[in-house]
C-alpha atoms as a PDB file:
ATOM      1  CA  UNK A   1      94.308 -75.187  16.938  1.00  0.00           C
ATOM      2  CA  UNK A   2      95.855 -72.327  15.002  1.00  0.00           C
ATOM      3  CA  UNK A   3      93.373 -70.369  12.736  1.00  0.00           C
ATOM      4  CA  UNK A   4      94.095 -67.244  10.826  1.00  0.00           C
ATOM      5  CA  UNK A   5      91.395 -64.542  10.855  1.00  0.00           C
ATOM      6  CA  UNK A   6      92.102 -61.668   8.446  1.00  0.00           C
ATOM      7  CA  UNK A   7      95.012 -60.012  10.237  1.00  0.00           C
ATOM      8  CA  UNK A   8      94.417 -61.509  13.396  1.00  0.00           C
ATOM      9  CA  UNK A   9      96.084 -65.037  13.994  1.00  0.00           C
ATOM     10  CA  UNK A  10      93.808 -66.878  16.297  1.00  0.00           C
ATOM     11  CA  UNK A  11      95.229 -70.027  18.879  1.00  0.00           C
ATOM     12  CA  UNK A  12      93.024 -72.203  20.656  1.00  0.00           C
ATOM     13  CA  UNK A  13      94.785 -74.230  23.374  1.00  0.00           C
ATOM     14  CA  UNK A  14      92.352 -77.313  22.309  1.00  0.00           C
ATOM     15  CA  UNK A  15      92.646 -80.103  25.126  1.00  0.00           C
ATOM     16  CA  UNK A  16      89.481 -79.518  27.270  1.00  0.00           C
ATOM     17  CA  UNK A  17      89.394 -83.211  28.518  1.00  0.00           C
ATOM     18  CA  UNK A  18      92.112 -82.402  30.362  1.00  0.00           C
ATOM     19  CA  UNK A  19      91.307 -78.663  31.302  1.00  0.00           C
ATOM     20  CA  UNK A  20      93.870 -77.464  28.169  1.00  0.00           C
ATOM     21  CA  UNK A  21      97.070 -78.578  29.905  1.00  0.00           C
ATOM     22  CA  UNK A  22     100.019 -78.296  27.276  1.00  0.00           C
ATOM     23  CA  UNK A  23     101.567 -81.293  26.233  1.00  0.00           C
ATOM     24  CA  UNK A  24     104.509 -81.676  25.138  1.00  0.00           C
ATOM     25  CA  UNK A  25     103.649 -81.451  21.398  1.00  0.00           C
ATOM     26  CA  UNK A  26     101.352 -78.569  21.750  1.00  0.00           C
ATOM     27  CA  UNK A  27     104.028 -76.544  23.011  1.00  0.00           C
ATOM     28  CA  UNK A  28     106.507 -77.530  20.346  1.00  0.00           C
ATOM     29  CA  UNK A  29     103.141 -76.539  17.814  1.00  0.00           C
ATOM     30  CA  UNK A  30     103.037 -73.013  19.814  1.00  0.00           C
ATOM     31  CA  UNK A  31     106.822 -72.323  19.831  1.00  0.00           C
ATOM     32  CA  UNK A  32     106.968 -72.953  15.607  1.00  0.00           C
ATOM     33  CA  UNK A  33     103.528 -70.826  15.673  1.00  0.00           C
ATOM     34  CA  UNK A  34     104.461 -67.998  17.119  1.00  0.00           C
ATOM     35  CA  UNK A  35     108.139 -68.367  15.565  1.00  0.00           C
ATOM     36  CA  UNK A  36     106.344 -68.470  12.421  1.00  0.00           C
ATOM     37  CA  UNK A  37     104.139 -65.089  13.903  1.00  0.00           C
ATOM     38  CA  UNK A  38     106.722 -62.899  14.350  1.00  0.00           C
ATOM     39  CA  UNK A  39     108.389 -62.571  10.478  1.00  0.00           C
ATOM     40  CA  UNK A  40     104.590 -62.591   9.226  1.00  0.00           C
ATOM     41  CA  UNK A  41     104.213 -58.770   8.226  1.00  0.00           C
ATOM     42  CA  UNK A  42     100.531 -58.908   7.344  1.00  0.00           C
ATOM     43  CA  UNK A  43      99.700 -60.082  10.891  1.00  0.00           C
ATOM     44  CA  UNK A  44      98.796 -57.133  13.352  1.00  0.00           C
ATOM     45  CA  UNK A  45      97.740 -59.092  16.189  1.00  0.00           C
ATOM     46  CA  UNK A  46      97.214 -62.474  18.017  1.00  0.00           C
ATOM     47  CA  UNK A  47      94.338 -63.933  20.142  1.00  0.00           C
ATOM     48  CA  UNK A  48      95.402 -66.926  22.725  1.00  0.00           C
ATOM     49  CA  UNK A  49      92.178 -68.840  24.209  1.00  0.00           C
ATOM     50  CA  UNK A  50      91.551 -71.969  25.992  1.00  0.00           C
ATOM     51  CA  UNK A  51      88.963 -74.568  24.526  1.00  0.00           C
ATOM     52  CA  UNK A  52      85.468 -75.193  26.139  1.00  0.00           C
ATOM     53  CA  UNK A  53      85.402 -73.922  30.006  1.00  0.00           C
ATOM     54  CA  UNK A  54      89.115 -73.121  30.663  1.00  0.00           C
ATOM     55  CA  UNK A  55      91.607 -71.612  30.012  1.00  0.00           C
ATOM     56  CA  UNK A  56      95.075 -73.911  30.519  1.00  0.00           C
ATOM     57  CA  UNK A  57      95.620 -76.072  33.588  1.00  0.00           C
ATOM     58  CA  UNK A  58      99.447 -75.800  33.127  1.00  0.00           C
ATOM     59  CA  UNK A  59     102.476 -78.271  30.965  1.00  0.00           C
ATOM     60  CA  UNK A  60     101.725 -81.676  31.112  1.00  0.00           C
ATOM     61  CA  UNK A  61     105.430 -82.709  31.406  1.00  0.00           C
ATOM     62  CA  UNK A  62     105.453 -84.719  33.967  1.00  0.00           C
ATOM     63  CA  UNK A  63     102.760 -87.211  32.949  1.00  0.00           C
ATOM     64  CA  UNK A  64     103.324 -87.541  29.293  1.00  0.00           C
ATOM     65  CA  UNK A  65     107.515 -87.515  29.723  1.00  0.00           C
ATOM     66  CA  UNK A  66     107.309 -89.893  32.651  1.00  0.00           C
ATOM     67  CA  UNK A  67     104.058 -92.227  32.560  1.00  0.00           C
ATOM     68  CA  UNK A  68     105.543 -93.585  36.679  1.00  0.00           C
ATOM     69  CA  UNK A  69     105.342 -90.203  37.330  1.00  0.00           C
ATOM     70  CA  UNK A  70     108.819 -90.421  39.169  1.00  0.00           C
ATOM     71  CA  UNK A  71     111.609 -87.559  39.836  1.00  0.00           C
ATOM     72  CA  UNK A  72     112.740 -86.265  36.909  1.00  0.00           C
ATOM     73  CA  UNK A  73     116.667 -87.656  35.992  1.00  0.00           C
ATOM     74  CA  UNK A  74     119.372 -84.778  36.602  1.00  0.00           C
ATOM     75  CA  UNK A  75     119.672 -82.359  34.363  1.00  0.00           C
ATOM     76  CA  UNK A  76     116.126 -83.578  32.027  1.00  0.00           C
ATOM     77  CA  UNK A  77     114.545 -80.248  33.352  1.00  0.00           C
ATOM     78  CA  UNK A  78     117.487 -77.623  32.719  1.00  0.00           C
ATOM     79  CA  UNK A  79     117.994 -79.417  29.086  1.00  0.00           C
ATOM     80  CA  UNK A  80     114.600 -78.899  27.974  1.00  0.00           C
ATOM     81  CA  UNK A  81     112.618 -76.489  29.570  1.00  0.00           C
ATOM     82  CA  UNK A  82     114.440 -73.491  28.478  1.00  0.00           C
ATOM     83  CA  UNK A  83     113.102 -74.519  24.610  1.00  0.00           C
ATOM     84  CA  UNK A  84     109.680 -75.714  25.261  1.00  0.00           C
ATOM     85  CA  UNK A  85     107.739 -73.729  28.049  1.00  0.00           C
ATOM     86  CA  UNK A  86     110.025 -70.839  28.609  1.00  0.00           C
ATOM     87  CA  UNK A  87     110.421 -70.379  25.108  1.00  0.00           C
ATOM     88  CA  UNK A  88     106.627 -69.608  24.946  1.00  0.00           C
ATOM     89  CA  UNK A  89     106.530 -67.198  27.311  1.00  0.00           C
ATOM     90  CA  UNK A  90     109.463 -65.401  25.870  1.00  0.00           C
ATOM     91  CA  UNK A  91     107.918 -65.429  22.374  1.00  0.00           C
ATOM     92  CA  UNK A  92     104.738 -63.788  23.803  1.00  0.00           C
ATOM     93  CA  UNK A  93     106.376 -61.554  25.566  1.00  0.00           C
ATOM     94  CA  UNK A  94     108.431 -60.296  23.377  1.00  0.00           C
ATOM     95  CA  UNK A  95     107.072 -60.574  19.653  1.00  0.00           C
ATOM     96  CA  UNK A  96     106.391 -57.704  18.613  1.00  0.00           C
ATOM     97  CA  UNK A  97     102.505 -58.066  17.507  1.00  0.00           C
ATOM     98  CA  UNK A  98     100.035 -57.072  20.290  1.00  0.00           C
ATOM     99  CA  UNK A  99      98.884 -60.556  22.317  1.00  0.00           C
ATOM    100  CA  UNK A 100      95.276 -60.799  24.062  1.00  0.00           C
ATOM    101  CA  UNK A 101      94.473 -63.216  25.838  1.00  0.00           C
ATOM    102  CA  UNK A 102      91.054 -64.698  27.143  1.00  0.00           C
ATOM    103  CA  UNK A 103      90.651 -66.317  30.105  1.00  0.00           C
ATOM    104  CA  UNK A 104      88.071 -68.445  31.313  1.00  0.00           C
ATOM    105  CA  UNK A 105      87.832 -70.892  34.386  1.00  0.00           C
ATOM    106  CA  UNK A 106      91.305 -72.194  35.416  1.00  0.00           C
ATOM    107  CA  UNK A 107      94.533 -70.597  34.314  1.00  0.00           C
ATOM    108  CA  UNK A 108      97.335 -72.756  36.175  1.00  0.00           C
ATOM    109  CA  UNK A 109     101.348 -72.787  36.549  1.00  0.00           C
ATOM    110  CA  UNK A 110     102.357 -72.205  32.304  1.00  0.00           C
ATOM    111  CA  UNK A 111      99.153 -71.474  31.767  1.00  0.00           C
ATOM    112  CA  UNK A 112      98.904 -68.766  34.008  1.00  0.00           C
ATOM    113  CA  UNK A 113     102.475 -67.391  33.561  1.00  0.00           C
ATOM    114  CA  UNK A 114     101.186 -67.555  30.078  1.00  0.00           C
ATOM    115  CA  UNK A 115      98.378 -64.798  30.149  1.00  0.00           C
ATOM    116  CA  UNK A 116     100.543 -62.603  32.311  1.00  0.00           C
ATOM    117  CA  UNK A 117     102.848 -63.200  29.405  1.00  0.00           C
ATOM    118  CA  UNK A 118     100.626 -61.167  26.673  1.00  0.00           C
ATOM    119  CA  UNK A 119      99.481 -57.596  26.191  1.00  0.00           C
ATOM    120  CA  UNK A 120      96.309 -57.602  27.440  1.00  0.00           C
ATOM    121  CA  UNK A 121      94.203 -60.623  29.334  1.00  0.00           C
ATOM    122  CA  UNK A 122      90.519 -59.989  29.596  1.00  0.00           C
ATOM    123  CA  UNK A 123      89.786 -62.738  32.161  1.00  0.00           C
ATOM    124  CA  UNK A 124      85.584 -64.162  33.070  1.00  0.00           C
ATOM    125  CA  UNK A 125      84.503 -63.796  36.925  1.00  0.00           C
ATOM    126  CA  UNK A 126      84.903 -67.321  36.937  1.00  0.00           C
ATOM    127  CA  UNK A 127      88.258 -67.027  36.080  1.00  0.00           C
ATOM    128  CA  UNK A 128      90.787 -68.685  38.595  1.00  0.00           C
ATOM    129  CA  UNK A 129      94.809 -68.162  38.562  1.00  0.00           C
ATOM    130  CA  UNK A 130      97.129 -70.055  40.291  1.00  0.00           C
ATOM    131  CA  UNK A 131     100.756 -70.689  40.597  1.00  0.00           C
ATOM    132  CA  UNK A 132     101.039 -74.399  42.331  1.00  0.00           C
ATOM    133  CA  UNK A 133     104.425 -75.008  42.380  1.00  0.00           C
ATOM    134  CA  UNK A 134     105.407 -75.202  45.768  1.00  0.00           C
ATOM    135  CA  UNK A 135     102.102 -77.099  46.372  1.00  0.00           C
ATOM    136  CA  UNK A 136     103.441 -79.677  44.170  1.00  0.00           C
ATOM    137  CA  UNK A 137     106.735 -79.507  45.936  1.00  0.00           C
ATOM    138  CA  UNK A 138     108.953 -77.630  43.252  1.00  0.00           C
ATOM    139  CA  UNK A 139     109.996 -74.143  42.644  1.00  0.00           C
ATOM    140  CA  UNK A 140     108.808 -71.520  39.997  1.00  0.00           C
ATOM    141  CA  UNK A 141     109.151 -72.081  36.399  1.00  0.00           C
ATOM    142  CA  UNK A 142     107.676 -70.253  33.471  1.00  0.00           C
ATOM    143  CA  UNK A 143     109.145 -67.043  34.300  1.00  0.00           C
ATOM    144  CA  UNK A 144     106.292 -66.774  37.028  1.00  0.00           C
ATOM    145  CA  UNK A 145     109.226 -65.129  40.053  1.00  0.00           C
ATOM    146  CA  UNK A 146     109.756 -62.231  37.098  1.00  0.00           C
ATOM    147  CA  UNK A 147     106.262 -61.407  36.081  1.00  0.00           C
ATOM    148  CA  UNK A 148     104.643 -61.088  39.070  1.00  0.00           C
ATOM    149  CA  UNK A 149     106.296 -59.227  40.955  1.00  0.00           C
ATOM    150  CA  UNK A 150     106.401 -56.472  38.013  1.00  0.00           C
ATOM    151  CA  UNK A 151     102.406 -56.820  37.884  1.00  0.00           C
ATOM    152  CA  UNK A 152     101.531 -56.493  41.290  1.00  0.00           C
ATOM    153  CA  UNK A 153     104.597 -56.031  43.599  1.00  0.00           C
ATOM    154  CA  UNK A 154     106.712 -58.280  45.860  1.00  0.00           C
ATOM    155  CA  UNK A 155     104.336 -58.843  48.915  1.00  0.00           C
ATOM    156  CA  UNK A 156     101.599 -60.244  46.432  1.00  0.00           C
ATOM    157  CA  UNK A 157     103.743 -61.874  44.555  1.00  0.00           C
ATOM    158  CA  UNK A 158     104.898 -64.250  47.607  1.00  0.00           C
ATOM    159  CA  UNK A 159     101.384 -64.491  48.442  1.00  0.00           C
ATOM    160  CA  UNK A 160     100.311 -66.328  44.614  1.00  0.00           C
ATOM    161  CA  UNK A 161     104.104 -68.113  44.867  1.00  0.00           C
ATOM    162  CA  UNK A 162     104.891 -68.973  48.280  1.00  0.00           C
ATOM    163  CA  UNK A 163     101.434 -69.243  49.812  1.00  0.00           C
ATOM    164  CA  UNK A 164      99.796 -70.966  47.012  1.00  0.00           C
ATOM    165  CA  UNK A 165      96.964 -68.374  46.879  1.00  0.00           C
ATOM    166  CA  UNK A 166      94.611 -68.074  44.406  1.00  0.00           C
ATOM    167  CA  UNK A 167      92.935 -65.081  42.654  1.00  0.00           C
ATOM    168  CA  UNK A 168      89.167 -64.829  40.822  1.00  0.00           C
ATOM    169  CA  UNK A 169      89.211 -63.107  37.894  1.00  0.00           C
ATOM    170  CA  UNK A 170      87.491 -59.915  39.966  1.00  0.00           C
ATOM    171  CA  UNK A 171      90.915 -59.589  42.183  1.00  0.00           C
ATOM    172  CA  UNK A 172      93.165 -60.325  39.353  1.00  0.00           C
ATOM    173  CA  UNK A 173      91.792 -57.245  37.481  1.00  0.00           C
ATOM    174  CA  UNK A 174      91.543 -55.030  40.431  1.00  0.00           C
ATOM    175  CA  UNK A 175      95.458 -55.543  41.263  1.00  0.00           C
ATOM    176  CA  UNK A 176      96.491 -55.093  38.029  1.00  0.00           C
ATOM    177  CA  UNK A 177      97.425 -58.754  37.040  1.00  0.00           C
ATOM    178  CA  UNK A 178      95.551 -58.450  33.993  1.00  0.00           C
ATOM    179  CA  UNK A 179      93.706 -56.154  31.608  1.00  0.00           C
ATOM    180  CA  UNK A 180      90.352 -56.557  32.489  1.00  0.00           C
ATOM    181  CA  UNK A 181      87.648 -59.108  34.022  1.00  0.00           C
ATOM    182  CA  UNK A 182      84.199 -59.250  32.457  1.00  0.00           C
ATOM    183  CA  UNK A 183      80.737 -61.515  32.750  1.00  0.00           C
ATOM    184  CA  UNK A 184      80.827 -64.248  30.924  1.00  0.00           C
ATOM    185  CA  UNK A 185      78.446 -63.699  28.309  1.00  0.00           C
ATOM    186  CA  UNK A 186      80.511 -60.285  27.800  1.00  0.00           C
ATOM    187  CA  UNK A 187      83.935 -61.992  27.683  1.00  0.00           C
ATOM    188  CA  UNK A 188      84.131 -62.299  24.016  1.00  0.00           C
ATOM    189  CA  UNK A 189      82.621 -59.209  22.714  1.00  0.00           C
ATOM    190  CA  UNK A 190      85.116 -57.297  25.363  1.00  0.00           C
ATOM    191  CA  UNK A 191      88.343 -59.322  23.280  1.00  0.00           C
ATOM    192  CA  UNK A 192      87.248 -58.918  20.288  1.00  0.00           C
ATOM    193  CA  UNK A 193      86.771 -55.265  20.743  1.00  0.00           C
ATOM    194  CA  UNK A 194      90.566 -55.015  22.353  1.00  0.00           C
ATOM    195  CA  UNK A 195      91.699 -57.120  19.278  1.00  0.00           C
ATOM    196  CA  UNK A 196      89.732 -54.673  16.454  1.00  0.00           C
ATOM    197  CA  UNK A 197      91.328 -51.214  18.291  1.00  0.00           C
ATOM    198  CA  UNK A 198      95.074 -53.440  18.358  1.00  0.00           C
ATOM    199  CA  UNK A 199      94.414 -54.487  14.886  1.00  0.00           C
ATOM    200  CA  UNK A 200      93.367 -51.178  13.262  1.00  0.00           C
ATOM    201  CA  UNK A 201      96.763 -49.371  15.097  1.00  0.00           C
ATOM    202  CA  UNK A 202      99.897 -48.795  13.378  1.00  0.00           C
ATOM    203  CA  UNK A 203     101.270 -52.356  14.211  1.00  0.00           C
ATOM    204  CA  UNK A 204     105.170 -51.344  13.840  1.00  0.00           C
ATOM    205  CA  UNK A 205     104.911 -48.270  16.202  1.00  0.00           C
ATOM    206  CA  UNK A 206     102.691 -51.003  18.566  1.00  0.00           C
ATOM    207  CA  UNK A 207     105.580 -53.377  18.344  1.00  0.00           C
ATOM    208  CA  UNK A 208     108.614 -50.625  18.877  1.00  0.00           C
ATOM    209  CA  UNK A 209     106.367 -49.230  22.325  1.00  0.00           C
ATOM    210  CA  UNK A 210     106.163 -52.629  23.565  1.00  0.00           C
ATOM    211  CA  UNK A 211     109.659 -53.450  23.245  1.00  0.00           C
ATOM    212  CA  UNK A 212     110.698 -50.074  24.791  1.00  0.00           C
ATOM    213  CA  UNK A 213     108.169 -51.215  27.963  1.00  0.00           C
ATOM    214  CA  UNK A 214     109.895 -54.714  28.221  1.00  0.00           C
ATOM    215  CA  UNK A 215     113.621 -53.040  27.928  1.00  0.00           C
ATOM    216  CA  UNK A 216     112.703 -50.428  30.460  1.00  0.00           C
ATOM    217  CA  UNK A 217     111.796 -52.568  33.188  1.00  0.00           C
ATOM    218  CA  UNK A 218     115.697 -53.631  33.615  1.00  0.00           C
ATOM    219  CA  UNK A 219     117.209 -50.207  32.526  1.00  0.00           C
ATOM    220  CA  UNK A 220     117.951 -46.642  33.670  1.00  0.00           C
ATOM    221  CA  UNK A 221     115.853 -43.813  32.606  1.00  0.00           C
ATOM    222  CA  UNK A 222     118.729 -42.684  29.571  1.00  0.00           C
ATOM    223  CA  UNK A 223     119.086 -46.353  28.505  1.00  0.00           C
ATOM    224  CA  UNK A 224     115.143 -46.182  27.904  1.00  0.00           C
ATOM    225  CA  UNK A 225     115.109 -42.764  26.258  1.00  0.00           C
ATOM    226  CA  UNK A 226     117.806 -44.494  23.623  1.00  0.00           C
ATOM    227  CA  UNK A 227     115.915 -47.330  23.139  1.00  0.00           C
ATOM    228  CA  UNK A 228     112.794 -45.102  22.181  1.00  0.00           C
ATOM    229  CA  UNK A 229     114.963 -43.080  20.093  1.00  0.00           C
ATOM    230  CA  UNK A 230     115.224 -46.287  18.008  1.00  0.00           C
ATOM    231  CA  UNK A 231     111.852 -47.408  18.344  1.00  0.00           C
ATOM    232  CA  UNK A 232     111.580 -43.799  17.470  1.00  0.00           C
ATOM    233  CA  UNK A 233     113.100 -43.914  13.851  1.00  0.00           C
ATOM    234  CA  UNK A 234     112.095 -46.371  12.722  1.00  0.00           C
ATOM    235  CA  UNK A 235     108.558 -46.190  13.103  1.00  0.00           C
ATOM    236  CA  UNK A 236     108.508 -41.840  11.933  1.00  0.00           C
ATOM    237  CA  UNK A 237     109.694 -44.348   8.164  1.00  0.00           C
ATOM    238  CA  UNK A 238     106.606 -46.308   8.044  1.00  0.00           C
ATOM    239  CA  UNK A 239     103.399 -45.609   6.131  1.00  0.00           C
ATOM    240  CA  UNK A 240     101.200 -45.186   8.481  1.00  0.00           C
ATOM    241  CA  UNK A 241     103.768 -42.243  10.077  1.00  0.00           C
ATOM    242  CA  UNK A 242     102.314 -40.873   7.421  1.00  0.00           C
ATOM    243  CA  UNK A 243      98.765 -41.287   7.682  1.00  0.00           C
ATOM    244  CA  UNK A 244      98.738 -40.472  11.293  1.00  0.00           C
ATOM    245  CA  UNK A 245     100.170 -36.546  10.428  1.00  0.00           C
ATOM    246  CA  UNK A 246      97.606 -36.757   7.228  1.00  0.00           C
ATOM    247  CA  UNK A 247      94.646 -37.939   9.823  1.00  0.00           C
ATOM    248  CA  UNK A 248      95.671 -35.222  12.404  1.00  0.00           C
ATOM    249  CA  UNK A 249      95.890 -32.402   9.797  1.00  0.00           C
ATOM    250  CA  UNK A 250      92.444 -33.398   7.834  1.00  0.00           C
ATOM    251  CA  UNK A 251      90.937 -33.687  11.496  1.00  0.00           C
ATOM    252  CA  UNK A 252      89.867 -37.766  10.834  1.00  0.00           C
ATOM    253  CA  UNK A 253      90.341 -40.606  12.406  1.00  0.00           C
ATOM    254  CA  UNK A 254      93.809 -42.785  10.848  1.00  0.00           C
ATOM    255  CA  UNK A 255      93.217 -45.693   8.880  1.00  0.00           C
ATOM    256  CA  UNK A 256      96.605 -47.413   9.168  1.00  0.00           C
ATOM    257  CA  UNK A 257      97.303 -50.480   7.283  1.00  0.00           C
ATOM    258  CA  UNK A 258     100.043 -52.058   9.564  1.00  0.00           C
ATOM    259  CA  UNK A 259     103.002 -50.870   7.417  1.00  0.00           C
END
């Protein structure tokens, strides 16, 4: 379900019979979504949640593309994968709109490579995320052997991906997988008080640091310093340049519009 909320654009994984796991039509509906996302210039951020008591249990693939549930035919994986569930996690990733995500209950395989994927994940205690590939018998997908390991090193990286471990919400925050974990009952009011402060920024200058972050975690220290010289000029042309020199000089707080 895609709603838009004022500046914020709103998607709720809706499949809670089956704990949110992405078929393969919802993930077609959140590749054109957050296509769509990223050349919308009155956006300034996006909220990603799971329906009723989770979060996402992972892509359905298997049992809607293969109702036997048999191997997959050579070649079916590497021909569509790279524009269905890797193509989400790139899009989140990279677009350059702040993404929050909030977590509750079970956040499996693509779903869990998917809230490592955003900004910021505010995840309940309840909160469980797991990476079950090689429980299932198959390797990594879902860019899950490149984000973890940038999160929260190598050694606990082979612990979630070649051990099968799981981690609580509590754990997850305390490593650094994600933003922050919260009670329940405070879960909401803590993401929509991370979305308001995203929202309110100056949304091009968010977008240029956040691809500077992404290019600098496969480049040398000058090859980052360039890329923020870009990020750089082009954000010292926008408006709310502007009002952040006007706010600093009149001693106020900015009010940037996004532009």
């Amino acid at each position: 379900m895609v709603e838009r909320d004022g500046a914020l654009l709103r998607i709720t994984l809706d499949r809670p019979s089956a704990r949110n796991s992405l078929s393969p039509g919802m993930i077609e509906t959140l590749v054109g979504t957050l296509t769509a996302a990223a050349a919308d210039d009155s956006l300034r951020a996006i909220h990603i949640r799971g329906a009723g008591d989770n979060f996402c249990s992972g892509a359905d693939w298997l049992a809607t593309n293969n109702a036997d549930r048999q191997r997959p035919r050579s070649g079916d994986l590497v021909r569509r994968i790279p524009h269905q569930s890797h193509r989400v996690i790139e899009l989140v990733h990279s677009i350059h709109l702040p993404v929050v995500c909030t977590v509750r209950g079970w956040a499996v395989g693509l779903g869990c490579n998917l809230a490592l994927a955003a900004d910021f994940t505010v995840a309940a205690t309840n909160a469980v995320f797991w990476e079950p590939f090689l429980a299932r018998g198959f390797s990594p997908d879902s860019g899950a052997t490149w984000l973890l390991p940038r999160l929260i090193g190598i050694a606990r990286a082979k612990r979630l991906l070649l051990l099968g471990e799981k981690v609580g919400g509590t754990d997850a925050a305390d490593w650094g997988l994600i933003h922050a974990c919260a009670p329940d009952l405070d879960l909401d009011a803590t993401a929509e008080d991370l979305l308001a402060r995203l929202a309110a920024g100056p949304t091009v200058a968010i977008g240029m640091a956040k691809q500077a972050i992404n290019f600098g975690q496969h480049a040398t220290l000058g090859d980052t310093m360039a890329q923020e010289l870009f990020g750089l000029e082009l954000s010292c042309r926008t408006d709310d340049f502007k009002e952040g020199l006007a706010s600093f000089r009149e001693r106020r707080p900015p009010d940037f519009t996004g532009r």
